[in-house]
Structure formats: C-alpha cells, structure tokens
PDB file of N, CA and C in Angstrom:
ATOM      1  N   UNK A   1      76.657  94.876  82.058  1.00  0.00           N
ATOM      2  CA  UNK A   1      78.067  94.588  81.835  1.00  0.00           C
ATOM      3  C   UNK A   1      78.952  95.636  82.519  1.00  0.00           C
ATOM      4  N   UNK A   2      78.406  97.052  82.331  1.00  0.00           N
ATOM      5  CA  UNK A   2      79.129  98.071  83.318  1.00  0.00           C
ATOM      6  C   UNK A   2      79.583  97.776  84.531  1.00  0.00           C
ATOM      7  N   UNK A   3      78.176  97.779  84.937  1.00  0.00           N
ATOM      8  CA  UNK A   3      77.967  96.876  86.554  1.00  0.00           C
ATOM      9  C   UNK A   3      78.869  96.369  87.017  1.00  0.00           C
ATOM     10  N   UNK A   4      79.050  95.315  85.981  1.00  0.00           N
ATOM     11  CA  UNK A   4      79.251  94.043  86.291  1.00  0.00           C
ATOM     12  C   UNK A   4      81.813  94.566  86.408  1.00  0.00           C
ATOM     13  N   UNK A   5      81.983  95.200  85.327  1.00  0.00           N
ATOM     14  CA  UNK A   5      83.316  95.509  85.288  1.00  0.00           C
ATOM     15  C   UNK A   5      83.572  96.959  86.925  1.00  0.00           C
ATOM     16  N   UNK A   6      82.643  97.542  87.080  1.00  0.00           N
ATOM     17  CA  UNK A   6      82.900  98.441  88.180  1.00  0.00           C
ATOM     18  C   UNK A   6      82.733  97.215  89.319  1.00  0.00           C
ATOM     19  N   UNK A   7      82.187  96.559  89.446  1.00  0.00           N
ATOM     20  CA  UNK A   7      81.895  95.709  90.651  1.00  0.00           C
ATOM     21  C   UNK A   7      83.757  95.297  91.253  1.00  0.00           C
ATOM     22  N   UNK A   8      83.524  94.689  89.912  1.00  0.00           N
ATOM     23  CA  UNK A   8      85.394  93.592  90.292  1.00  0.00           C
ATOM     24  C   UNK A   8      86.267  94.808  90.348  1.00  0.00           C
ATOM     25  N   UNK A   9      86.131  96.072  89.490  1.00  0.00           N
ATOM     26  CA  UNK A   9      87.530  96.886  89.470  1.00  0.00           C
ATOM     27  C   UNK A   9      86.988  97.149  91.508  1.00  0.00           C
ATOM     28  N   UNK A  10      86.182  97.756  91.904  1.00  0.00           N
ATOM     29  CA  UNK A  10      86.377  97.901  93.478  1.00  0.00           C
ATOM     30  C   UNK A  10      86.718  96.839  94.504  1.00  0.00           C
ATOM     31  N   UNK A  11      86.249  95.487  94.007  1.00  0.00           N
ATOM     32  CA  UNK A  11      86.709  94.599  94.826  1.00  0.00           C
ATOM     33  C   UNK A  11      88.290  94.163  94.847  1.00  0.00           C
ATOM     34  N   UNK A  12      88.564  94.560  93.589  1.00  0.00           N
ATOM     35  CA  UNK A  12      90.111  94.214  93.390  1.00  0.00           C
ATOM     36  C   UNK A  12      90.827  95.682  94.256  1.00  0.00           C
ATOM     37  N   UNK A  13      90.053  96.826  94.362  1.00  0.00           N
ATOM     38  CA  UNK A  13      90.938  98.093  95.167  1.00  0.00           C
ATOM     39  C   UNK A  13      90.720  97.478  96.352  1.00  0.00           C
ATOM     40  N   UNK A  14      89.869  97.057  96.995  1.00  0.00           N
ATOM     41  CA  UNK A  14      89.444  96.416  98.272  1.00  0.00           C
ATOM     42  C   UNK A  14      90.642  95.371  98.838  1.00  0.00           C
ATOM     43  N   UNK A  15      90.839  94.988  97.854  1.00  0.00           N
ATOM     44  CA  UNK A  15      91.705  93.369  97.906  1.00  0.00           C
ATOM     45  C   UNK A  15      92.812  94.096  98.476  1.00  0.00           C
ATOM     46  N   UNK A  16      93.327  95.136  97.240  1.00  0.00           N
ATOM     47  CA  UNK A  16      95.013  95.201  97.120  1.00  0.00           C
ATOM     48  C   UNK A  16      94.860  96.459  98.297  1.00  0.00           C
ATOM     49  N   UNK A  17      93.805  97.181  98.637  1.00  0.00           N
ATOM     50  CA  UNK A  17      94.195  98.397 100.021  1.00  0.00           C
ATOM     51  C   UNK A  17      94.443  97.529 101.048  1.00  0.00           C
ATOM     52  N   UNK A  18      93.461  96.184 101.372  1.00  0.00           N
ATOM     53  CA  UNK A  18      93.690  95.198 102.384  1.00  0.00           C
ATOM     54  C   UNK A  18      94.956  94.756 102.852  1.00  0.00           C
ATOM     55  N   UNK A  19      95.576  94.393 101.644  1.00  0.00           N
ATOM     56  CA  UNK A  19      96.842  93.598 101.222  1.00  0.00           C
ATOM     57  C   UNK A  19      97.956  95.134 101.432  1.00  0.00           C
ATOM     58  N   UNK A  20      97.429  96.018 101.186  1.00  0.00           N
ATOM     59  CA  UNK A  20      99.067  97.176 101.466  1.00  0.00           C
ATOM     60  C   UNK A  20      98.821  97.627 102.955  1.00  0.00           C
ATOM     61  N   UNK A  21      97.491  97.727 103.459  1.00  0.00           N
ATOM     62  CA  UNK A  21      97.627  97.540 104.774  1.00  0.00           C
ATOM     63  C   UNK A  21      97.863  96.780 105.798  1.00  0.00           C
ATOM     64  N   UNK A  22      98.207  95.426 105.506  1.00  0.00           N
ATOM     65  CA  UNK A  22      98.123  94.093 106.155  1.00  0.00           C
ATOM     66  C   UNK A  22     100.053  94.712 105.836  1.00  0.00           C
ATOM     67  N   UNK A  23     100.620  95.185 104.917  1.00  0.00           N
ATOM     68  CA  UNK A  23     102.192  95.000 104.444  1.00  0.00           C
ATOM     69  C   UNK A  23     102.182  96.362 105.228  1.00  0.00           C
ATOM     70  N   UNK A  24     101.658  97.529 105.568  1.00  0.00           N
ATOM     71  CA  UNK A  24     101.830  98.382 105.914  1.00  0.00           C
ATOM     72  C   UNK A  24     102.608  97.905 107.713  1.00  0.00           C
ATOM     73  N   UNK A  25     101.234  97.771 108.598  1.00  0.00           N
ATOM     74  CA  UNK A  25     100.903  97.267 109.582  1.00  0.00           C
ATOM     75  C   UNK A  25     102.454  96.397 110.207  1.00  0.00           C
ATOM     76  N   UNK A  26     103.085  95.365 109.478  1.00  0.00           N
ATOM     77  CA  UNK A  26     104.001  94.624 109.458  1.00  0.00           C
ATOM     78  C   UNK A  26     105.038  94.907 109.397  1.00  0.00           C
ATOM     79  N   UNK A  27     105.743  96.088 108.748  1.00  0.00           N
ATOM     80  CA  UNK A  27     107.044  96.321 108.071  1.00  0.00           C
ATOM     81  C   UNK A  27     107.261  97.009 109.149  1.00  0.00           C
ATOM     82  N   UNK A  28     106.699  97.802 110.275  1.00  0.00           N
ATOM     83  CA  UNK A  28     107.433  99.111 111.102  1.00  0.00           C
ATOM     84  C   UNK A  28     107.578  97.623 112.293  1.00  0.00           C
ATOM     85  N   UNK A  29     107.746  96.837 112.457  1.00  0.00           N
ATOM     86  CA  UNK A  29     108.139  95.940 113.448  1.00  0.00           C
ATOM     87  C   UNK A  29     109.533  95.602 113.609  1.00  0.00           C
ATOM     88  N   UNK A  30     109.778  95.622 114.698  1.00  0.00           N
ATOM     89  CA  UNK A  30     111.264  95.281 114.598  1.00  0.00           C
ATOM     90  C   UNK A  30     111.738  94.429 116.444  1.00  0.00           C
ATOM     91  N   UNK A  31     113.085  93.717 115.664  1.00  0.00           N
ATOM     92  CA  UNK A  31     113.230  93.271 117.394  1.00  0.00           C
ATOM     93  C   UNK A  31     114.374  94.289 118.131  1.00  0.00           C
ATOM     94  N   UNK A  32     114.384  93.970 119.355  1.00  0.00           N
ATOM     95  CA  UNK A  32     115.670  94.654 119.612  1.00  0.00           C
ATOM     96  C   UNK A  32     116.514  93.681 120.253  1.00  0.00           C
ATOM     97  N   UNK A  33     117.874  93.876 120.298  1.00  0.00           N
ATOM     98  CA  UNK A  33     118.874  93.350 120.639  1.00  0.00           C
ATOM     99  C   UNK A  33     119.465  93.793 121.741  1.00  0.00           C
ATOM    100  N   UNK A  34     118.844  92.846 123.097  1.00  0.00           N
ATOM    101  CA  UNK A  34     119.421  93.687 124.128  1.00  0.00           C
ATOM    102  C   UNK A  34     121.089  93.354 124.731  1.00  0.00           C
ATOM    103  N   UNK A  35     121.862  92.699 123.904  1.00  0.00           N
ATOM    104  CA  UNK A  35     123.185  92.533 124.046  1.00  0.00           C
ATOM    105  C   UNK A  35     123.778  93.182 123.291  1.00  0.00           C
ATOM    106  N   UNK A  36     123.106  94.401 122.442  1.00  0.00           N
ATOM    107  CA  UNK A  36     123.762  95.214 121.221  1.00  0.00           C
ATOM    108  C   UNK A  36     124.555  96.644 122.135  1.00  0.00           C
ATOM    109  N   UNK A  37     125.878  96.303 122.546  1.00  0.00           N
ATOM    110  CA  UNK A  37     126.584  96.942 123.349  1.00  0.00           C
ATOM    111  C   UNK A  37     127.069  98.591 121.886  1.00  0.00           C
ATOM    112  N   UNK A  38     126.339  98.588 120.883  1.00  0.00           N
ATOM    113  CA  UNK A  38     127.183 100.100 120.064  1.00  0.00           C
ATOM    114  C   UNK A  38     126.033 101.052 119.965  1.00  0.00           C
ATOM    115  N   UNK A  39     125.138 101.306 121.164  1.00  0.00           N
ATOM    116  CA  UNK A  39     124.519 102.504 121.195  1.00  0.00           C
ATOM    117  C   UNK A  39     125.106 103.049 122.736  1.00  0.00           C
ATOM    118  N   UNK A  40     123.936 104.642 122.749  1.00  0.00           N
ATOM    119  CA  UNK A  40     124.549 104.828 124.002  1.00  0.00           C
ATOM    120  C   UNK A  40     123.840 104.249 125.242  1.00  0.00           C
ATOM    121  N   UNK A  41     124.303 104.637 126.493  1.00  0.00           N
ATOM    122  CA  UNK A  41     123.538 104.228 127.960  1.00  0.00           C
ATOM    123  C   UNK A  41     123.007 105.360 127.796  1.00  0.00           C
ATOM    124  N   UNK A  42     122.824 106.291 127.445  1.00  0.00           N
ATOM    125  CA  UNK A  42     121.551 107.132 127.561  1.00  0.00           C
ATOM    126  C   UNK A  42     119.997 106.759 127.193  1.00  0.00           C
ATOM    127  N   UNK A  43     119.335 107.125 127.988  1.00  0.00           N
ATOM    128  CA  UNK A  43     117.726 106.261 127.654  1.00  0.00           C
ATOM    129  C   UNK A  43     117.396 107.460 126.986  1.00  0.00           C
ATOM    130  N   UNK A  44     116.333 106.591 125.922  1.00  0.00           N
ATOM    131  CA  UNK A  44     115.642 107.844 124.703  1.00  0.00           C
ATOM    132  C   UNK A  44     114.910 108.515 125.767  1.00  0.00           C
ATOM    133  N   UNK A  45     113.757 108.291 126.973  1.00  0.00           N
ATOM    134  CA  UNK A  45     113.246 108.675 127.537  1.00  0.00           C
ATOM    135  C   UNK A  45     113.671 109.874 128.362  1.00  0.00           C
ATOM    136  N   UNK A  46     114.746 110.449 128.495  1.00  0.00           N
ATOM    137  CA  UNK A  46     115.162 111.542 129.493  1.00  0.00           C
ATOM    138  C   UNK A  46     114.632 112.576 129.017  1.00  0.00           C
ATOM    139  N   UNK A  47     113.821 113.360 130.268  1.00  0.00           N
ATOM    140  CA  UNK A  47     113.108 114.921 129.763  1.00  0.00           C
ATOM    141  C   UNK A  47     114.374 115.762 129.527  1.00  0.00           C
ATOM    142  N   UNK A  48     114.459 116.654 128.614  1.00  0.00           N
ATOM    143  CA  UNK A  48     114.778 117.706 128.273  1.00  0.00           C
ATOM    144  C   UNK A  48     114.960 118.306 129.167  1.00  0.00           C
ATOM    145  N   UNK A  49     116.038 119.639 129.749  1.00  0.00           N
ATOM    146  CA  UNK A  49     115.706 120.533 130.680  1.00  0.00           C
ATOM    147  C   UNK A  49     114.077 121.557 130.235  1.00  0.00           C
ATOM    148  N   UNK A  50     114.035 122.058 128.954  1.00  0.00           N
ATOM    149  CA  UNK A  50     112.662 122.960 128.336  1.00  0.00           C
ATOM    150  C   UNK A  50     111.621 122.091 128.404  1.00  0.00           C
ATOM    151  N   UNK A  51     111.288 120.323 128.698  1.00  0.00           N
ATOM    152  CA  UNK A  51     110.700 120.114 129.095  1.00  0.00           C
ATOM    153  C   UNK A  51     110.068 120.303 130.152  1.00  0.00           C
ATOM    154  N   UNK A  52     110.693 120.330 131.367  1.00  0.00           N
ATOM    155  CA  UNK A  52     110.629 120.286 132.726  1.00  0.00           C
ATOM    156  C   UNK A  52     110.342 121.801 133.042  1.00  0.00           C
ATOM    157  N   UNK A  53     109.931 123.078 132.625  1.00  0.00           N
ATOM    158  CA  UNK A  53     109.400 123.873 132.545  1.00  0.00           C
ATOM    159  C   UNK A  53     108.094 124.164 133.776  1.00  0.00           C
ATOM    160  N   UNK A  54     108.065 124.623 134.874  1.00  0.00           N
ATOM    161  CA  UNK A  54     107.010 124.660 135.731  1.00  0.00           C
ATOM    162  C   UNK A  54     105.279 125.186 135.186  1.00  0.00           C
ATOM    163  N   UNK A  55     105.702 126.569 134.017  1.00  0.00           N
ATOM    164  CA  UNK A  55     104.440 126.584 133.867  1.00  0.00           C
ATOM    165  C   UNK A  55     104.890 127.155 132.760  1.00  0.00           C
ATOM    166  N   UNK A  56     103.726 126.954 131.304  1.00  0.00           N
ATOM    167  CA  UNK A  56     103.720 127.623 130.047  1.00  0.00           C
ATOM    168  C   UNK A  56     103.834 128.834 130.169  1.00  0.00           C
ATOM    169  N   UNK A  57     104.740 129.799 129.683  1.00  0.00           N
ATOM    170  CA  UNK A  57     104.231 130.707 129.801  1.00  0.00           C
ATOM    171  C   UNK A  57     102.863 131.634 129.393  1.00  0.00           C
ATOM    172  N   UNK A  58     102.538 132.383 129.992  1.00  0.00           N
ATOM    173  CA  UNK A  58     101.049 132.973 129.571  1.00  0.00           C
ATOM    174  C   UNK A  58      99.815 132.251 129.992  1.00  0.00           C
ATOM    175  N   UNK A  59     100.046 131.395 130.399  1.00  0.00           N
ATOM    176  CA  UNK A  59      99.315 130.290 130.787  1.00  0.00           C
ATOM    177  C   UNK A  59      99.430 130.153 132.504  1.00  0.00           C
ATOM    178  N   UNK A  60      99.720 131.205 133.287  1.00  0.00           N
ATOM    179  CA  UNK A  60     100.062 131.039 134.723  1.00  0.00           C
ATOM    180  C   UNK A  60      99.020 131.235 135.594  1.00  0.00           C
ATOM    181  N   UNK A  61      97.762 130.930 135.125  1.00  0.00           N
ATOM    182  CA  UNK A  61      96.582 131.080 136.333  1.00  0.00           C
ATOM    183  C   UNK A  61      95.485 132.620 135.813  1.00  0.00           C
ATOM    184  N   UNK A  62      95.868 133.107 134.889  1.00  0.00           N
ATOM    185  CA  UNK A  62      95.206 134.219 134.448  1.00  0.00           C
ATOM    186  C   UNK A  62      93.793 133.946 133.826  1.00  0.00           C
ATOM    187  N   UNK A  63      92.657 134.647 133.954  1.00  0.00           N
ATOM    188  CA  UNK A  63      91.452 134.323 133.651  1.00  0.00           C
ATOM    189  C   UNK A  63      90.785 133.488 134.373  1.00  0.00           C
ATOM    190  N   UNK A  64      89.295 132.873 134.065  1.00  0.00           N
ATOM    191  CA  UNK A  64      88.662 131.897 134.499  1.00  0.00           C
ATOM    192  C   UNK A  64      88.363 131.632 136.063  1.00  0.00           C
TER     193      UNK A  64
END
C-alpha cells in the first residue's frame, strides 16, 4: 500500500514539473511589432565603446 501511495505521489510530481515546464517554456514568447514607431532607432545590438577594447588587459601575449 506504501508502494503503491509513493508510486502516484511521484507520478503526479512528474505530471505537474511537466506541466510547469511546458507553462514555463511558453510564457517568455512574445511577438514584436514592427510598426511600433515609440521605441528608439537605436539597435540593442551596438558594441559599447569598453567593448571594443583591443586586448584584455594582462592578457597581452605574456607567457606560453
């Protein structure tokens, strides 16, 4: 009878982790609106100037 109540309590965690990952998976979706003229013309993509950095420092060819 133990067995038998541990069996279903894991299949039911099985069920409902399935089910919050299936809701997980779904919810970060979104569309975009490419006639939505109230953001800016700046693209998210532009490097940083501290990106564009030639070499790490400390990291300039030393060792090896």
């Amino acid at each position: 009878m133990k067995k038998f109540v541990m069996a279903a309590m894991l299949k039911t965690l099985c069920i409902l982790l399935a089910l919050g990952l299936c809701v997980l998976s779904l919810s970060g979706c979104a569309t975009v609106d490419n006639n939505d003229d109230s953001g800016s013309d700046l693209p998210w993509n532009t490097p940083q100037p501290w990106e564009s950095a030639p070499s790490i420092p400390g990291l300039d060819g030393m060792g090896g």
